[in-house]
C-alpha atoms as a PDB file:
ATOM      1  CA  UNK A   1      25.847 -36.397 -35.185  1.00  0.00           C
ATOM      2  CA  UNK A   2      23.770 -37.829 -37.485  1.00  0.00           C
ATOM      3  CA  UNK A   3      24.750 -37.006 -40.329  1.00  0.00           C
ATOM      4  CA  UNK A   4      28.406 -37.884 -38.574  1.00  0.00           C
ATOM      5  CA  UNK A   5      30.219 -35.143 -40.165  1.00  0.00           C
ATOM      6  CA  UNK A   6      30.686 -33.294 -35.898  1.00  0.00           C
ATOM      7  CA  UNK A   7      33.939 -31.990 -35.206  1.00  0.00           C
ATOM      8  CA  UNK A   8      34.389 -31.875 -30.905  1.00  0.00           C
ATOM      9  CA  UNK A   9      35.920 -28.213 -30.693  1.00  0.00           C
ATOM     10  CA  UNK A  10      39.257 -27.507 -28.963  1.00  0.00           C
ATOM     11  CA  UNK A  11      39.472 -27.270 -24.869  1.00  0.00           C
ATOM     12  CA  UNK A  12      40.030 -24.028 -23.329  1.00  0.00           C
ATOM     13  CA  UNK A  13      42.080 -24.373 -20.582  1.00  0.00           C
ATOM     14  CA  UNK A  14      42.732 -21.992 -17.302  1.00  0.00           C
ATOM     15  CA  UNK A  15      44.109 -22.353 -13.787  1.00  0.00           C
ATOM     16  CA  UNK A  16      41.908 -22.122 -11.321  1.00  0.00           C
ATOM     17  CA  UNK A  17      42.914 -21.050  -7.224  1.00  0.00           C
ATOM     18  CA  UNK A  18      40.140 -21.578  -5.034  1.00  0.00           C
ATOM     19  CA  UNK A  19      41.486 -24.250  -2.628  1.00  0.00           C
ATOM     20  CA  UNK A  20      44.061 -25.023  -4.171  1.00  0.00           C
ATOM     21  CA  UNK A  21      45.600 -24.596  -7.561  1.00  0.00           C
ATOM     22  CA  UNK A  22      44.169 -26.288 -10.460  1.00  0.00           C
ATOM     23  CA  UNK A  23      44.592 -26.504 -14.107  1.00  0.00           C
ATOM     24  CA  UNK A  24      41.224 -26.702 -15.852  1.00  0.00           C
ATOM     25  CA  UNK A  25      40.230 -28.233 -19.537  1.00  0.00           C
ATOM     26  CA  UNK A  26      37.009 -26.456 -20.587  1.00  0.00           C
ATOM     27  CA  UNK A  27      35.459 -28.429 -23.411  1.00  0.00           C
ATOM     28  CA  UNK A  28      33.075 -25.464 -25.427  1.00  0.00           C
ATOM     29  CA  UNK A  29      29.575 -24.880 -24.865  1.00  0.00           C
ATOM     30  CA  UNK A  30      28.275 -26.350 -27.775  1.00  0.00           C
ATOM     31  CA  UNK A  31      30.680 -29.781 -27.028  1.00  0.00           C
ATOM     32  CA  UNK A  32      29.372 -29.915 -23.515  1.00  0.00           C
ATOM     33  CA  UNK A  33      25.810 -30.089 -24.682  1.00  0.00           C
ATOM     34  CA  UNK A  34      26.588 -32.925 -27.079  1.00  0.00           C
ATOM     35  CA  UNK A  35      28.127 -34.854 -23.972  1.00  0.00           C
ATOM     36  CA  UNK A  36      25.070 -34.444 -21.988  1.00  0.00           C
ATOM     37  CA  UNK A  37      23.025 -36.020 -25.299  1.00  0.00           C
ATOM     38  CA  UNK A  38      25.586 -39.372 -25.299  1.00  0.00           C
ATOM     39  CA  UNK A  39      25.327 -39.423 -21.132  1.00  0.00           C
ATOM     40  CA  UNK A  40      21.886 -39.599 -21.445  1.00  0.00           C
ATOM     41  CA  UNK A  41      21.814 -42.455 -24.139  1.00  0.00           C
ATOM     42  CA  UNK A  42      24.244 -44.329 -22.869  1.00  0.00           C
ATOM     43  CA  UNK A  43      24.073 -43.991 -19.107  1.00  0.00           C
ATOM     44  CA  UNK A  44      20.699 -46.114 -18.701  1.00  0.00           C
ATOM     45  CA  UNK A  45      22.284 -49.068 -20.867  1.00  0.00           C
ATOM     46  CA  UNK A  46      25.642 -49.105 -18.542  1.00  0.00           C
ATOM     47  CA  UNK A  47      23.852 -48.319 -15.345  1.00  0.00           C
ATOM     48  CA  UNK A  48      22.419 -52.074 -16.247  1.00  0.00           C
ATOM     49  CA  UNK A  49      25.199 -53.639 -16.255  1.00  0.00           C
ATOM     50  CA  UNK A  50      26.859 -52.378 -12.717  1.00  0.00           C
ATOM     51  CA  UNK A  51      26.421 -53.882  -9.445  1.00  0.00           C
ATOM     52  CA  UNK A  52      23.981 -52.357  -7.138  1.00  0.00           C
ATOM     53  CA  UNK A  53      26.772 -51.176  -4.280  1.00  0.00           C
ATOM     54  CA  UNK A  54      28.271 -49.125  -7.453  1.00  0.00           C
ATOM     55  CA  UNK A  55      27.932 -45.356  -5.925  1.00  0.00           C
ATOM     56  CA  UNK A  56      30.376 -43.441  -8.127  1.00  0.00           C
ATOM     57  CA  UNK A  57      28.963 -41.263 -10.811  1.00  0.00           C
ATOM     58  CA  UNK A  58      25.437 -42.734 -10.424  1.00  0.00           C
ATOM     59  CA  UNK A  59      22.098 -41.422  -9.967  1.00  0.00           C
ATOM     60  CA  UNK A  60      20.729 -41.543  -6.342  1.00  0.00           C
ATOM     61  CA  UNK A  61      23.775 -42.859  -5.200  1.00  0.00           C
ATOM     62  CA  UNK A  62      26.898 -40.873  -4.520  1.00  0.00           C
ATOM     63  CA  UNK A  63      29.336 -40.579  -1.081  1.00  0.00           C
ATOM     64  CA  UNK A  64      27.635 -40.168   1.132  1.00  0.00           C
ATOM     65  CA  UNK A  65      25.301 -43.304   0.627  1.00  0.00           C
ATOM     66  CA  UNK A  66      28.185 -45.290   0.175  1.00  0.00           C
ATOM     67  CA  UNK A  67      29.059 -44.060   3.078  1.00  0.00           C
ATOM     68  CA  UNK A  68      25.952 -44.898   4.967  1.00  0.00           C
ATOM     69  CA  UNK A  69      25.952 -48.722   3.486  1.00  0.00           C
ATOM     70  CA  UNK A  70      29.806 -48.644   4.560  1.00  0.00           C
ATOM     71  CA  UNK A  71      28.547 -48.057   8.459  1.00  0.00           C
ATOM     72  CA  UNK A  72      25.084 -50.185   7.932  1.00  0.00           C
ATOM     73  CA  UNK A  73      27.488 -52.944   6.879  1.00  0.00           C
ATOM     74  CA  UNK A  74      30.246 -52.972   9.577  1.00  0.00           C
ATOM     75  CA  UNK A  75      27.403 -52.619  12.379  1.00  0.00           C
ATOM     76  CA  UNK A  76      25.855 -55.456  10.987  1.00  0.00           C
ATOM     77  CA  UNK A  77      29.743 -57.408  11.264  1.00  0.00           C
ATOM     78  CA  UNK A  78      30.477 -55.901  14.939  1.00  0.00           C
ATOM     79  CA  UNK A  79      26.890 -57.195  15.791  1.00  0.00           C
ATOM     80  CA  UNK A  80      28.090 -60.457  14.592  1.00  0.00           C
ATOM     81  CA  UNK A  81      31.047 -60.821  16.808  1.00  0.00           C
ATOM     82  CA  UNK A  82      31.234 -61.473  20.275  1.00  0.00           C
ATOM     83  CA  UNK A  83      32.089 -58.722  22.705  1.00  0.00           C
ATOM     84  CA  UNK A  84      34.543 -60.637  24.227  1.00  0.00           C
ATOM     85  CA  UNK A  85      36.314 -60.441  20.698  1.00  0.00           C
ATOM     86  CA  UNK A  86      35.823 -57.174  19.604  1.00  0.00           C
ATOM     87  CA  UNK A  87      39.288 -54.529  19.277  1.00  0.00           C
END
């Protein structure tokens, strides 16, 4: 990488049937690691940059606290509205 002379190997790829069927694209070993090494440069300078109900892909966020501020939000909406009005 430094020296920028690295070559990204060639993806292995393989069907998969646990649930359902599934082709896969294995990037080697060695390739993976070098992902994880640019993930962890780059992920704190674009992390910055995202708003704070981003929840894909991001540390200590995720589904299912999305999820959760999905529900906190709409029972703070209902709340708002009068019975009388509610569906």
């Amino acid at each position: 990488m430094k020296n920028r002379t690295y070559v990204h190997g060639g993806y292995r790829e393989f069907i998969i049937t646990d649930s359902k069927k599934r082709t896969i694209n294995a990037a080697p070993f060695r390739d993976r690691v070098v992902h994880h090494m640019i993930c962890n440069i780059i992920e704190p300078i674009l992390d910055r940059t995202f708003i704070y109900d981003s929840y894909a892909c991001r540390k200590g966020k995720g589904t299912h606290r999305a999820f959760k501020k999905l529900e906190k939000n709409l029972r703070s909406i209902k709340a708002k509205i009068p019975e009388r009005e509610r569906a």
